[in-house]
PDBML (XML) file of the C-alpha atoms, coordinates in Angstrom:
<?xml version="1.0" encoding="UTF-8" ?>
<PDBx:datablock datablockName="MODEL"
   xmlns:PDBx="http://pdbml.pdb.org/schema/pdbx-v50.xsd"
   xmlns:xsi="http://www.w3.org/2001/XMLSchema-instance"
   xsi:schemaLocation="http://pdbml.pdb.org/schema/pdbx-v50.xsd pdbx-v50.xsd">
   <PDBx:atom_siteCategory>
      <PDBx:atom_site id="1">
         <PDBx:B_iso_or_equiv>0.00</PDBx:B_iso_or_equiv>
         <PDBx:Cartn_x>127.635</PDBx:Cartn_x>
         <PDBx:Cartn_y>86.486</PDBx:Cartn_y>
         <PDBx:Cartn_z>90.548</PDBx:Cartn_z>
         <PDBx:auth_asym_id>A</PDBx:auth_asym_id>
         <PDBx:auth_atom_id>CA</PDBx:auth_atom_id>
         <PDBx:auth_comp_id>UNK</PDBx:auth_comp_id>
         <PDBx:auth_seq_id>1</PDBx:auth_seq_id>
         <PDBx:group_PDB>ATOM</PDBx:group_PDB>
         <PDBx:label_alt_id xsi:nil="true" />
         <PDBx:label_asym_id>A</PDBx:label_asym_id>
         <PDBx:label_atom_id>CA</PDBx:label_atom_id>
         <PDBx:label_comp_id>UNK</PDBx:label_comp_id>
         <PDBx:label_entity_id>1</PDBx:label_entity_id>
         <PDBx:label_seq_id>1</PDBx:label_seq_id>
         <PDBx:occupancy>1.00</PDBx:occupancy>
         <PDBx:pdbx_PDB_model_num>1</PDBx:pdbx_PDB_model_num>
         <PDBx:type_symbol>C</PDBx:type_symbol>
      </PDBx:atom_site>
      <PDBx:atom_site id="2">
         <PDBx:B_iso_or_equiv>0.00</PDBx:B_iso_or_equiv>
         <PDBx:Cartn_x>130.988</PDBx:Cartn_x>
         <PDBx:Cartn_y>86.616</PDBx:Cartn_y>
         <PDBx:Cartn_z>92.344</PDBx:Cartn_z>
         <PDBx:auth_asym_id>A</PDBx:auth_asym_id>
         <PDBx:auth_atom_id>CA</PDBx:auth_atom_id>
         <PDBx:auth_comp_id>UNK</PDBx:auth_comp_id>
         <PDBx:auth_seq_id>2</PDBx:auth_seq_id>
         <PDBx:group_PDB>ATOM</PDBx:group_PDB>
         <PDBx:label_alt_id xsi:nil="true" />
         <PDBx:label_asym_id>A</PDBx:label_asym_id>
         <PDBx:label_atom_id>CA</PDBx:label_atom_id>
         <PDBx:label_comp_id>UNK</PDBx:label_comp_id>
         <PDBx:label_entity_id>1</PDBx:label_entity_id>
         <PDBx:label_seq_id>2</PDBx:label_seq_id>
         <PDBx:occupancy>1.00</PDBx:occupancy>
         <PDBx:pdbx_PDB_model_num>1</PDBx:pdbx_PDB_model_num>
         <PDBx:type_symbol>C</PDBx:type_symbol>
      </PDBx:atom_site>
      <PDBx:atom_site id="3">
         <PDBx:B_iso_or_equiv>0.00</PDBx:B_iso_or_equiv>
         <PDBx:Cartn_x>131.709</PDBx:Cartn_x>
         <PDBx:Cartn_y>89.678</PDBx:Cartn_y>
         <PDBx:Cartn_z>91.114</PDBx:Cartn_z>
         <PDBx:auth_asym_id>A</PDBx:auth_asym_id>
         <PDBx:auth_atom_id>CA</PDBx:auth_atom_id>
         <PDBx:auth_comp_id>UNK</PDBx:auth_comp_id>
         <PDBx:auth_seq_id>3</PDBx:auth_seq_id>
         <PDBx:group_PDB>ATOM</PDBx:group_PDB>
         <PDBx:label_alt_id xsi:nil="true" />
         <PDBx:label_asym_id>A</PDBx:label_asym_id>
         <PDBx:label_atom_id>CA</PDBx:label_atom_id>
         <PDBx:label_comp_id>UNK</PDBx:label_comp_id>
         <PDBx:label_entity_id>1</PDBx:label_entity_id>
         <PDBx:label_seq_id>3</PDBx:label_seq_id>
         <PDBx:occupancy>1.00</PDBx:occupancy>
         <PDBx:pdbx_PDB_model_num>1</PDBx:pdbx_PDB_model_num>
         <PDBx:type_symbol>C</PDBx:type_symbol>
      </PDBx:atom_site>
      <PDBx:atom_site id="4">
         <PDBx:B_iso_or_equiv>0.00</PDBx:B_iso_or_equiv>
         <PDBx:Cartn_x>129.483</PDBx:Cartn_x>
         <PDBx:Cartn_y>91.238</PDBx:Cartn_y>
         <PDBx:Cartn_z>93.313</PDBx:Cartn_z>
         <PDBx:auth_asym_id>A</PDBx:auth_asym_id>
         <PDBx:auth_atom_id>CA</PDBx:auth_atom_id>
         <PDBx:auth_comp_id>UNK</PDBx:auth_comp_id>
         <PDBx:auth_seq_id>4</PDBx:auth_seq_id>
         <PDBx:group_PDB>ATOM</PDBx:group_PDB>
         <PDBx:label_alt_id xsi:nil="true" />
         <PDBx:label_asym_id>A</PDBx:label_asym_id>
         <PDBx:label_atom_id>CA</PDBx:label_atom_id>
         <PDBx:label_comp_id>UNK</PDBx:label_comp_id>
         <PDBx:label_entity_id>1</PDBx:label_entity_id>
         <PDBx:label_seq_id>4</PDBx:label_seq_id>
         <PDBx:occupancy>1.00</PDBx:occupancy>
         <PDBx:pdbx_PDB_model_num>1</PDBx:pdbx_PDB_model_num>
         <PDBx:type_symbol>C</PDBx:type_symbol>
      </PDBx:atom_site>
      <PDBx:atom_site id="5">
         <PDBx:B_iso_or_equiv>0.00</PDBx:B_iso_or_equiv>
         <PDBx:Cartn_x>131.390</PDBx:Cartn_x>
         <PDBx:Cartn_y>91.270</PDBx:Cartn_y>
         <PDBx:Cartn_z>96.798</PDBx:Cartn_z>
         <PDBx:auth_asym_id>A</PDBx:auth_asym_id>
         <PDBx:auth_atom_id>CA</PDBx:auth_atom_id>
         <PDBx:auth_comp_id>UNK</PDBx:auth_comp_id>
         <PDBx:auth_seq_id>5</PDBx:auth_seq_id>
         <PDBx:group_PDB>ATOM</PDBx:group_PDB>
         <PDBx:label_alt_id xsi:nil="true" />
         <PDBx:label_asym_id>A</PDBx:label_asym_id>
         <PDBx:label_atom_id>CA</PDBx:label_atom_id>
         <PDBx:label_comp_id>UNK</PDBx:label_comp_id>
         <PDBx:label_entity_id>1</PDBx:label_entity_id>
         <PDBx:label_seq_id>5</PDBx:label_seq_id>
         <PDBx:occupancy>1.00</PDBx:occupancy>
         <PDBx:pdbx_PDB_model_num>1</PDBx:pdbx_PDB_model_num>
         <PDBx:type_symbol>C</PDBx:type_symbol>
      </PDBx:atom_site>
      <PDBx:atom_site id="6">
         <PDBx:B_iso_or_equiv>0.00</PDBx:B_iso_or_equiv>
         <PDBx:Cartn_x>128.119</PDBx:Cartn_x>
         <PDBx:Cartn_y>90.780</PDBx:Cartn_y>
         <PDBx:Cartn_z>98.660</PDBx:Cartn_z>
         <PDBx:auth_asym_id>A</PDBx:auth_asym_id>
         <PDBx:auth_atom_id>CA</PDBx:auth_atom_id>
         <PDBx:auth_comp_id>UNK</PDBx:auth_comp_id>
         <PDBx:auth_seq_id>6</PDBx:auth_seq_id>
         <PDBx:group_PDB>ATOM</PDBx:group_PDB>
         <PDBx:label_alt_id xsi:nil="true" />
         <PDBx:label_asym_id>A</PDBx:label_asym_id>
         <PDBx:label_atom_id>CA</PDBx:label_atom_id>
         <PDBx:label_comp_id>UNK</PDBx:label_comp_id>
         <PDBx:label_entity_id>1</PDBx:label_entity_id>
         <PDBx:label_seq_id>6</PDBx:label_seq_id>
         <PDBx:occupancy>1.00</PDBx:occupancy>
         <PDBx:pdbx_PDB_model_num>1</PDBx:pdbx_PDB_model_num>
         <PDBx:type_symbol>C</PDBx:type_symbol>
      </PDBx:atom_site>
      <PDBx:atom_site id="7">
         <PDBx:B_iso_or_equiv>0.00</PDBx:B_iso_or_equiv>
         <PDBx:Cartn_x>126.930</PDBx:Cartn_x>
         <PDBx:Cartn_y>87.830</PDBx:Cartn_y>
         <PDBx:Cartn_z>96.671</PDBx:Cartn_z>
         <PDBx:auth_asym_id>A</PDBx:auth_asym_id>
         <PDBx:auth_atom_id>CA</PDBx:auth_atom_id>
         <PDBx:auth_comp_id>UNK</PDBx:auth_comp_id>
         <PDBx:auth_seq_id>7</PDBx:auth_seq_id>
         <PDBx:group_PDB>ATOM</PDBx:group_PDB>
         <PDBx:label_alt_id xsi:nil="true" />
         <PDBx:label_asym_id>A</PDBx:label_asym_id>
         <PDBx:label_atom_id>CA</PDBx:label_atom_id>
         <PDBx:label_comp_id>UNK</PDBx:label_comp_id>
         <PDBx:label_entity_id>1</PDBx:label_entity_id>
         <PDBx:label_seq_id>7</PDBx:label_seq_id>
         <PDBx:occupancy>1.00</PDBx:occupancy>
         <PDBx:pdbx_PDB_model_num>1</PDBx:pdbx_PDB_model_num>
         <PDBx:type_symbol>C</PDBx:type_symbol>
      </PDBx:atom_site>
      <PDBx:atom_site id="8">
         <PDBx:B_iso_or_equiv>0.00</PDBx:B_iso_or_equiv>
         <PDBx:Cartn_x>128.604</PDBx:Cartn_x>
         <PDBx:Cartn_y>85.551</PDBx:Cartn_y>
         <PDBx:Cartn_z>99.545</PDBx:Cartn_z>
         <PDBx:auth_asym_id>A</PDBx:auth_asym_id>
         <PDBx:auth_atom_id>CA</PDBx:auth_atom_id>
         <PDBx:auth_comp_id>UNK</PDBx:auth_comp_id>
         <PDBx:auth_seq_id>8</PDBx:auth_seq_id>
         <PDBx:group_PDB>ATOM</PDBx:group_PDB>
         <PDBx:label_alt_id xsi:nil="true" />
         <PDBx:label_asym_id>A</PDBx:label_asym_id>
         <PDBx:label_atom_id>CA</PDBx:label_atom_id>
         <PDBx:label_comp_id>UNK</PDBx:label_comp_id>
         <PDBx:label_entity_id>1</PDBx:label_entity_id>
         <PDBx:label_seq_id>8</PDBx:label_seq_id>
         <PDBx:occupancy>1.00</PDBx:occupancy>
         <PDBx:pdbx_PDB_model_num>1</PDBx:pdbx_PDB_model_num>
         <PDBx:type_symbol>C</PDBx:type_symbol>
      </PDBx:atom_site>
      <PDBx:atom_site id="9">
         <PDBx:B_iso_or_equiv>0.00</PDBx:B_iso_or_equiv>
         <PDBx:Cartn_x>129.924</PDBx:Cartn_x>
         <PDBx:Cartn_y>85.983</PDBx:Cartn_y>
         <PDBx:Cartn_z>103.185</PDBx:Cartn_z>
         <PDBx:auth_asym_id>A</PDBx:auth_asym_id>
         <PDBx:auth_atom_id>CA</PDBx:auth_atom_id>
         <PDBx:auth_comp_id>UNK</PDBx:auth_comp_id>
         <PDBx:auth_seq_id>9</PDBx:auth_seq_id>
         <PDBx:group_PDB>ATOM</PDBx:group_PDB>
         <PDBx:label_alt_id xsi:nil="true" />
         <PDBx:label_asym_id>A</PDBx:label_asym_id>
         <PDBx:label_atom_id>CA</PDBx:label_atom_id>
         <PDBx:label_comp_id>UNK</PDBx:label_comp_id>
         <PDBx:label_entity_id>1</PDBx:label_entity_id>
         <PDBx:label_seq_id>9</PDBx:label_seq_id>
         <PDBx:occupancy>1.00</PDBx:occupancy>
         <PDBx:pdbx_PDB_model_num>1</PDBx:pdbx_PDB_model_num>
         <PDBx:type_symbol>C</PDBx:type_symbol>
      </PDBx:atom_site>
      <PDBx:atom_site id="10">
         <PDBx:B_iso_or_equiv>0.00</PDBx:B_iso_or_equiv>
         <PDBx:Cartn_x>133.258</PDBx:Cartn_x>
         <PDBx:Cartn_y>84.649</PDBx:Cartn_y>
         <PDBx:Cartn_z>102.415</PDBx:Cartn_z>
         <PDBx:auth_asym_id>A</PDBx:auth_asym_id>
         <PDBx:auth_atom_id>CA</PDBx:auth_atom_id>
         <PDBx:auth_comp_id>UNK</PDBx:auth_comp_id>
         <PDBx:auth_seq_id>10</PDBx:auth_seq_id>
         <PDBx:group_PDB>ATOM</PDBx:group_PDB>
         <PDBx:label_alt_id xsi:nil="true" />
         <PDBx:label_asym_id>A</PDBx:label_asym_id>
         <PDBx:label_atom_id>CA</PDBx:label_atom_id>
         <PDBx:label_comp_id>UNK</PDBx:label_comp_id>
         <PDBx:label_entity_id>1</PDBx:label_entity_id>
         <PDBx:label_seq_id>10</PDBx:label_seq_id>
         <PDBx:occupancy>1.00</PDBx:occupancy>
         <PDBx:pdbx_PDB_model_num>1</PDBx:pdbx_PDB_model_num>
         <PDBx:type_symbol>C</PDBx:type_symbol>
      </PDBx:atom_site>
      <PDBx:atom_site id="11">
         <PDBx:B_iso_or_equiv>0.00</PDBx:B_iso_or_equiv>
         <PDBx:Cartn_x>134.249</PDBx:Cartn_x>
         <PDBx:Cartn_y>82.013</PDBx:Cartn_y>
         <PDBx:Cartn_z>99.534</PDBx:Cartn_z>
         <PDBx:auth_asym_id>A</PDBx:auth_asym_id>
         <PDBx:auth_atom_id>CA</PDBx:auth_atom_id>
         <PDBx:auth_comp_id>UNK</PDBx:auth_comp_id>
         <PDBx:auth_seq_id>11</PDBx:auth_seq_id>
         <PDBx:group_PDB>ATOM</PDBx:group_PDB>
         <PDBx:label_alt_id xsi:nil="true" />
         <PDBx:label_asym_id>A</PDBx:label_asym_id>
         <PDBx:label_atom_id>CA</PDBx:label_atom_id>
         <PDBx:label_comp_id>UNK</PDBx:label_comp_id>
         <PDBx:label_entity_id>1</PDBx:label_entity_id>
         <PDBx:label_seq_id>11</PDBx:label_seq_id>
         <PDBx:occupancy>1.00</PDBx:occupancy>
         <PDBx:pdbx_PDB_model_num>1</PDBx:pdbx_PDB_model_num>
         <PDBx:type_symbol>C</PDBx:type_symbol>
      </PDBx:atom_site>
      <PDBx:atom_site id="12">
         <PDBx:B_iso_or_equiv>0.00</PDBx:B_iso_or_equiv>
         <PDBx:Cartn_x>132.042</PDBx:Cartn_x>
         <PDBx:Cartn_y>82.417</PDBx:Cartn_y>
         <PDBx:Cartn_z>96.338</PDBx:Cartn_z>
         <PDBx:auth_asym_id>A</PDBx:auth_asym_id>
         <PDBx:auth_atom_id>CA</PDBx:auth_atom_id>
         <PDBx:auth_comp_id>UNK</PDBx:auth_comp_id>
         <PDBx:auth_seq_id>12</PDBx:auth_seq_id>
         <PDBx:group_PDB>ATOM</PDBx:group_PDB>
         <PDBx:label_alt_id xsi:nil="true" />
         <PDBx:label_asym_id>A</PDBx:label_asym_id>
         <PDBx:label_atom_id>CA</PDBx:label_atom_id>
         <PDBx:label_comp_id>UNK</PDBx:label_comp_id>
         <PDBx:label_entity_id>1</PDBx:label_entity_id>
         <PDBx:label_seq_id>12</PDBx:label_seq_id>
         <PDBx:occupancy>1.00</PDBx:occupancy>
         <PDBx:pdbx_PDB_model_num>1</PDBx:pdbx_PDB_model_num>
         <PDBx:type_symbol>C</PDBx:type_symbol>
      </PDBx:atom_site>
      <PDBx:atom_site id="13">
         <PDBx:B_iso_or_equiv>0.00</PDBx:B_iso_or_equiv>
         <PDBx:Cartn_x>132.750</PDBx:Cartn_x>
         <PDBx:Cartn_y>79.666</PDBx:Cartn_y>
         <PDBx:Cartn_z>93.451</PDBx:Cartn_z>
         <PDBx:auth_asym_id>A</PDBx:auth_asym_id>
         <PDBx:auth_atom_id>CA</PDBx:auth_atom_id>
         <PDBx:auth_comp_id>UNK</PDBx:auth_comp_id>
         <PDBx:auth_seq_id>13</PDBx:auth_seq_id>
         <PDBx:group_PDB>ATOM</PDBx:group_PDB>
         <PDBx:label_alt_id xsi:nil="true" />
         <PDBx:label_asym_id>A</PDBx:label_asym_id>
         <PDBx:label_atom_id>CA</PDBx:label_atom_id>
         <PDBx:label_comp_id>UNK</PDBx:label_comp_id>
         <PDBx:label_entity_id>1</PDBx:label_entity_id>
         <PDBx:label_seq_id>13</PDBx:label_seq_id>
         <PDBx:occupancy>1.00</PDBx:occupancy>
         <PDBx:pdbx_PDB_model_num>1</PDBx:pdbx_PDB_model_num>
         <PDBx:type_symbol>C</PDBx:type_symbol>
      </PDBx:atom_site>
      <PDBx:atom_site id="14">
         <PDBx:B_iso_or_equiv>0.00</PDBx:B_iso_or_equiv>
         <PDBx:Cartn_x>130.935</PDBx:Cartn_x>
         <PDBx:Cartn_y>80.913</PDBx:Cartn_y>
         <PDBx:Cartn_z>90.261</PDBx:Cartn_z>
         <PDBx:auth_asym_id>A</PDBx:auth_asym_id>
         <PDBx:auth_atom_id>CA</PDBx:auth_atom_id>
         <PDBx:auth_comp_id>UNK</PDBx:auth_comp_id>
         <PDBx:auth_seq_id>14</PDBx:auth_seq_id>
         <PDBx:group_PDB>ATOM</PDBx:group_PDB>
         <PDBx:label_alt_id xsi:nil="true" />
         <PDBx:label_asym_id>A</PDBx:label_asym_id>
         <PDBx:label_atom_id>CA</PDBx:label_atom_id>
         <PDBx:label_comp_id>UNK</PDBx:label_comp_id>
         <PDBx:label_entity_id>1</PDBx:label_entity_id>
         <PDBx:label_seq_id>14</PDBx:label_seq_id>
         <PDBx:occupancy>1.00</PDBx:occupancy>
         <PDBx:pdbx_PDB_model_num>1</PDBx:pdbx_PDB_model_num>
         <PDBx:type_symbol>C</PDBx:type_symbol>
      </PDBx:atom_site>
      <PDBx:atom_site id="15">
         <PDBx:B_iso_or_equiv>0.00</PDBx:B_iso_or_equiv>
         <PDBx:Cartn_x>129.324</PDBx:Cartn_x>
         <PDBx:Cartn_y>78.131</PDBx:Cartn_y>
         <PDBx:Cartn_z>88.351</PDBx:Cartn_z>
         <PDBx:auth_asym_id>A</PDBx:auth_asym_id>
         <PDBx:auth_atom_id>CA</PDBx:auth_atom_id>
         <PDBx:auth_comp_id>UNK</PDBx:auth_comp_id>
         <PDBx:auth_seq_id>15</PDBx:auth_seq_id>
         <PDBx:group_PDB>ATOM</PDBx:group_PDB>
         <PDBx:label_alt_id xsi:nil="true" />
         <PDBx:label_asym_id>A</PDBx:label_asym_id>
         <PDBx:label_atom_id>CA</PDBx:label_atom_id>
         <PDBx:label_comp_id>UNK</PDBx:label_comp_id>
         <PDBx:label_entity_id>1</PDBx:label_entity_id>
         <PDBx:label_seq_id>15</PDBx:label_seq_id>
         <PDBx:occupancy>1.00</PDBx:occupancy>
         <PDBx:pdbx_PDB_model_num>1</PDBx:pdbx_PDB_model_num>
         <PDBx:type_symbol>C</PDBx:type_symbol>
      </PDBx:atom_site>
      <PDBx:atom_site id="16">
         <PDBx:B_iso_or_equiv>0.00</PDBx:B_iso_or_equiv>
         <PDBx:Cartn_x>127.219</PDBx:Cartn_x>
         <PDBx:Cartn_y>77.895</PDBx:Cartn_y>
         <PDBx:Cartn_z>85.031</PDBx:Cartn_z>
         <PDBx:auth_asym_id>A</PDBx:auth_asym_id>
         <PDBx:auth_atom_id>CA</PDBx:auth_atom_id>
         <PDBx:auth_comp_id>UNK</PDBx:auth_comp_id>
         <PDBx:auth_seq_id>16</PDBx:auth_seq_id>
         <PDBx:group_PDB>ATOM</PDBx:group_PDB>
         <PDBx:label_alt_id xsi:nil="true" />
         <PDBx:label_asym_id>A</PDBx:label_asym_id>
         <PDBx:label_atom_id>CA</PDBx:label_atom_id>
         <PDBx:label_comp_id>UNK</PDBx:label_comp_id>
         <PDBx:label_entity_id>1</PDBx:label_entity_id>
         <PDBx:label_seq_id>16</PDBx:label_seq_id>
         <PDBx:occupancy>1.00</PDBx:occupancy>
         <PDBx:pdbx_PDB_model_num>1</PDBx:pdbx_PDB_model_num>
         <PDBx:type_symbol>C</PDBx:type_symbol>
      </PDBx:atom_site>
      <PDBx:atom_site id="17">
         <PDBx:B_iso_or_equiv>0.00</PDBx:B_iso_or_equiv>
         <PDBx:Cartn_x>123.865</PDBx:Cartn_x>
         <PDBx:Cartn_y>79.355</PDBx:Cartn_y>
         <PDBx:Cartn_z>85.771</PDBx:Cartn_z>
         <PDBx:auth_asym_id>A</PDBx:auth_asym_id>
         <PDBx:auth_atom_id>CA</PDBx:auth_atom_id>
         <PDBx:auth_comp_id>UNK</PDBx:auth_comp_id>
         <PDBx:auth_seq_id>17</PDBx:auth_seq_id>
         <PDBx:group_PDB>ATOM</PDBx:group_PDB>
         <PDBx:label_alt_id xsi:nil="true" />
         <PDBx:label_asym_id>A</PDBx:label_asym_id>
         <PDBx:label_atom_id>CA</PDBx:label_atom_id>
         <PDBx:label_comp_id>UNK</PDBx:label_comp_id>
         <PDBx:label_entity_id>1</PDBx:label_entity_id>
         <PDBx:label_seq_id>17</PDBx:label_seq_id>
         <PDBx:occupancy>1.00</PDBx:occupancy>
         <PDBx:pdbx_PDB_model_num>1</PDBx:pdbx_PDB_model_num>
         <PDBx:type_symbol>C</PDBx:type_symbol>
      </PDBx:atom_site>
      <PDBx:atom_site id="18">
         <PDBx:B_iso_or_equiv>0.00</PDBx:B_iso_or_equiv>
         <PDBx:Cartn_x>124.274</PDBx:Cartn_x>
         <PDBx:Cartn_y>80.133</PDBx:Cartn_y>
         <PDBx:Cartn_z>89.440</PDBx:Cartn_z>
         <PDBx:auth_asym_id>A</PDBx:auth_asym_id>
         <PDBx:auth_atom_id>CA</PDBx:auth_atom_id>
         <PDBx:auth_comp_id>UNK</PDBx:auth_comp_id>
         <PDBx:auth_seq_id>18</PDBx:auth_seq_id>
         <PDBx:group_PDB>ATOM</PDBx:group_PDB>
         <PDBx:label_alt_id xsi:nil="true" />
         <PDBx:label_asym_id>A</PDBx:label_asym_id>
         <PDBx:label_atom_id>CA</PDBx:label_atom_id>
         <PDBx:label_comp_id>UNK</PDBx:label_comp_id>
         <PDBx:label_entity_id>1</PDBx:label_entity_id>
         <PDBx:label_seq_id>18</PDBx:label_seq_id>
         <PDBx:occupancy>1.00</PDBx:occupancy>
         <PDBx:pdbx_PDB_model_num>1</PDBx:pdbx_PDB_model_num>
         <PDBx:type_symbol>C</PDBx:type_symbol>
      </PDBx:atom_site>
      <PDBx:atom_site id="19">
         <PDBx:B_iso_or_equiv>0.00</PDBx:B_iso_or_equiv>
         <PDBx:Cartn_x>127.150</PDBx:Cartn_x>
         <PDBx:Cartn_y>80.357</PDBx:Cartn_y>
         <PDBx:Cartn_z>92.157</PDBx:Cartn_z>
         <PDBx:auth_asym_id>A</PDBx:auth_asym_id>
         <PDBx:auth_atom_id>CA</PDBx:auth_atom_id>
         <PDBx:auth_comp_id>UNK</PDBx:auth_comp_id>
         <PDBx:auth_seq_id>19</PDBx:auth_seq_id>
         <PDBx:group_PDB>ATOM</PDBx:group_PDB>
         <PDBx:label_alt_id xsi:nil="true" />
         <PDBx:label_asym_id>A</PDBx:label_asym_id>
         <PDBx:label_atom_id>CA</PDBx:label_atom_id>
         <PDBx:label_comp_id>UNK</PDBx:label_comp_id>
         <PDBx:label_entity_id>1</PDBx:label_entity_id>
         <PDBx:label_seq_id>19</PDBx:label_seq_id>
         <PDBx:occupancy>1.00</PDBx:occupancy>
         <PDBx:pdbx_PDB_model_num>1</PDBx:pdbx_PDB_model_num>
         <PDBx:type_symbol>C</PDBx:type_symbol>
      </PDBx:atom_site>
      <PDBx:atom_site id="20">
         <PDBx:B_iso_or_equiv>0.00</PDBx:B_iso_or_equiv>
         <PDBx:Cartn_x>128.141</PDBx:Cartn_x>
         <PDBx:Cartn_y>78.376</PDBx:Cartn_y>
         <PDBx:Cartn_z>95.771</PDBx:Cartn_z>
         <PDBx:auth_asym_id>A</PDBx:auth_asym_id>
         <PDBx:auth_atom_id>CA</PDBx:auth_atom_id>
         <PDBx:auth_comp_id>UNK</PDBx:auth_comp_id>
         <PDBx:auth_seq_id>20</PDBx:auth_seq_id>
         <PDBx:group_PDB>ATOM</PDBx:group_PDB>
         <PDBx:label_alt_id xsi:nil="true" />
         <PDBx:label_asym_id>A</PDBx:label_asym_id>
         <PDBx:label_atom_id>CA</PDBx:label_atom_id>
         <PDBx:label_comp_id>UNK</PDBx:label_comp_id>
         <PDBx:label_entity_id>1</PDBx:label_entity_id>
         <PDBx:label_seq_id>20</PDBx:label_seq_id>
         <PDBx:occupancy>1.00</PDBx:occupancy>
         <PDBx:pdbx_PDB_model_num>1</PDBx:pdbx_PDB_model_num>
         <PDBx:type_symbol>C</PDBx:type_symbol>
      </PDBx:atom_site>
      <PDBx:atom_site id="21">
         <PDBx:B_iso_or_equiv>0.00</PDBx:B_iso_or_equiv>
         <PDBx:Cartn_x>128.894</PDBx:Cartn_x>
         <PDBx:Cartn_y>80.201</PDBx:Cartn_y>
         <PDBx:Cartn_z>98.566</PDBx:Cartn_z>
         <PDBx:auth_asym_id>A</PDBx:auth_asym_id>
         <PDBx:auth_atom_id>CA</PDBx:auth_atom_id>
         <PDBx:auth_comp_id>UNK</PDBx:auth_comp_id>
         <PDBx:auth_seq_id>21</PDBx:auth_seq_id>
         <PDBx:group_PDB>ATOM</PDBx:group_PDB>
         <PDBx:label_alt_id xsi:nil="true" />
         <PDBx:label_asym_id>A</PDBx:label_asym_id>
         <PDBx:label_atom_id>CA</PDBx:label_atom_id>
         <PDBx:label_comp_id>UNK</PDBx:label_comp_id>
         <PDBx:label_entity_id>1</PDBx:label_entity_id>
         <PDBx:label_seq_id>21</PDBx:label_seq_id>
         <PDBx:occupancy>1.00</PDBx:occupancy>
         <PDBx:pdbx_PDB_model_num>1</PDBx:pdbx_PDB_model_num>
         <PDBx:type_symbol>C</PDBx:type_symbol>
      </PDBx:atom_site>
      <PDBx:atom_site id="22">
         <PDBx:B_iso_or_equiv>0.00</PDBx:B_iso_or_equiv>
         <PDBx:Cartn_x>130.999</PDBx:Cartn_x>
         <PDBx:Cartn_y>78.402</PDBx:Cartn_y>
         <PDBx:Cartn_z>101.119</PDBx:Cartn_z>
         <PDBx:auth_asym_id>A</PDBx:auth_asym_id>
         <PDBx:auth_atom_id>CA</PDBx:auth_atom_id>
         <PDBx:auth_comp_id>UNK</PDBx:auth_comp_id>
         <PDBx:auth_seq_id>22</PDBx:auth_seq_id>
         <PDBx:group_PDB>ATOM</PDBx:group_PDB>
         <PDBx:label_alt_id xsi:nil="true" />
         <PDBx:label_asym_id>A</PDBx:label_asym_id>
         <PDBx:label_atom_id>CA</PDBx:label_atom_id>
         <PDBx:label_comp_id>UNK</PDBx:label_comp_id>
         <PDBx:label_entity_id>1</PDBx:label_entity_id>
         <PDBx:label_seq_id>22</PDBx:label_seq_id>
         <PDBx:occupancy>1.00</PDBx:occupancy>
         <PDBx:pdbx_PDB_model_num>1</PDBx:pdbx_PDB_model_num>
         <PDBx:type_symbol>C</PDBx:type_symbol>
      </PDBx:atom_site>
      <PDBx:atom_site id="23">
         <PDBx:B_iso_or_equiv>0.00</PDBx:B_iso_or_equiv>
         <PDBx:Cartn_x>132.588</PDBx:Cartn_x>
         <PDBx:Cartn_y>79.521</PDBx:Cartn_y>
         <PDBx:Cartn_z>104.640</PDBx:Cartn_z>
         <PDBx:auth_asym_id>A</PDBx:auth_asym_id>
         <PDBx:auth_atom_id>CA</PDBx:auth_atom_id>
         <PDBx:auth_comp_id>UNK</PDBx:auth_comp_id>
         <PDBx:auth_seq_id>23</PDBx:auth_seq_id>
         <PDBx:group_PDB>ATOM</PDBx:group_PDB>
         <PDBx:label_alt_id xsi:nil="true" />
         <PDBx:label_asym_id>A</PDBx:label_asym_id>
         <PDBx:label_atom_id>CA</PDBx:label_atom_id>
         <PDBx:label_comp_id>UNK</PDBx:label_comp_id>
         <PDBx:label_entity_id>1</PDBx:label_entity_id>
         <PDBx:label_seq_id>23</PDBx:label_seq_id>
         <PDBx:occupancy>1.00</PDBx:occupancy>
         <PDBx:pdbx_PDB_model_num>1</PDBx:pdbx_PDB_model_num>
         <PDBx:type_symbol>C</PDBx:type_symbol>
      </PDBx:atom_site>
      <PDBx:atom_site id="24">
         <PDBx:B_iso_or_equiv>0.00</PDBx:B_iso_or_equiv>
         <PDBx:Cartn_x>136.227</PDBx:Cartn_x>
         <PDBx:Cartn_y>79.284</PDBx:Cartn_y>
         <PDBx:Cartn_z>106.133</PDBx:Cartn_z>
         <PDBx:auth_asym_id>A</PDBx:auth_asym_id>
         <PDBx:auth_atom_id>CA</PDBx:auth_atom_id>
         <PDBx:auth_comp_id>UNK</PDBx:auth_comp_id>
         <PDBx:auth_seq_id>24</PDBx:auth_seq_id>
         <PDBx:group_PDB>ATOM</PDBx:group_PDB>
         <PDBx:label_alt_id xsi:nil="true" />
         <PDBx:label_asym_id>A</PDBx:label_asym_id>
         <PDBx:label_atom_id>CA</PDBx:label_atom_id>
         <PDBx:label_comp_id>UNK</PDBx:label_comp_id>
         <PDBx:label_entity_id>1</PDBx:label_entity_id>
         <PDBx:label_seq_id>24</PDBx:label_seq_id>
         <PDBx:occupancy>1.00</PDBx:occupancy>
         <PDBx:pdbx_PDB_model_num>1</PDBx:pdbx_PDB_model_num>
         <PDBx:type_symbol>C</PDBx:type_symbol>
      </PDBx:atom_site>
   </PDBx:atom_siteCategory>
</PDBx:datablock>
C-alpha cells in the first residue's frame, strides 16, 4: 500500500497484509 503516495500523511511502513502509517 505504500506505493500509493496518499496511502499515509508522512511515514508509511508496508507490512504483510496491511501497512502503518506513522508521523514525524
Amino acid at each position: 500500500e505504500c506505493q500509493n503516495p496518499g496511502a499515509c500523511s508522512q511515514t508509511c511502513i508496508n507490512k504483510v497484509g496491511s501497512y502503518e502509517c506513522l508521523c514525524h
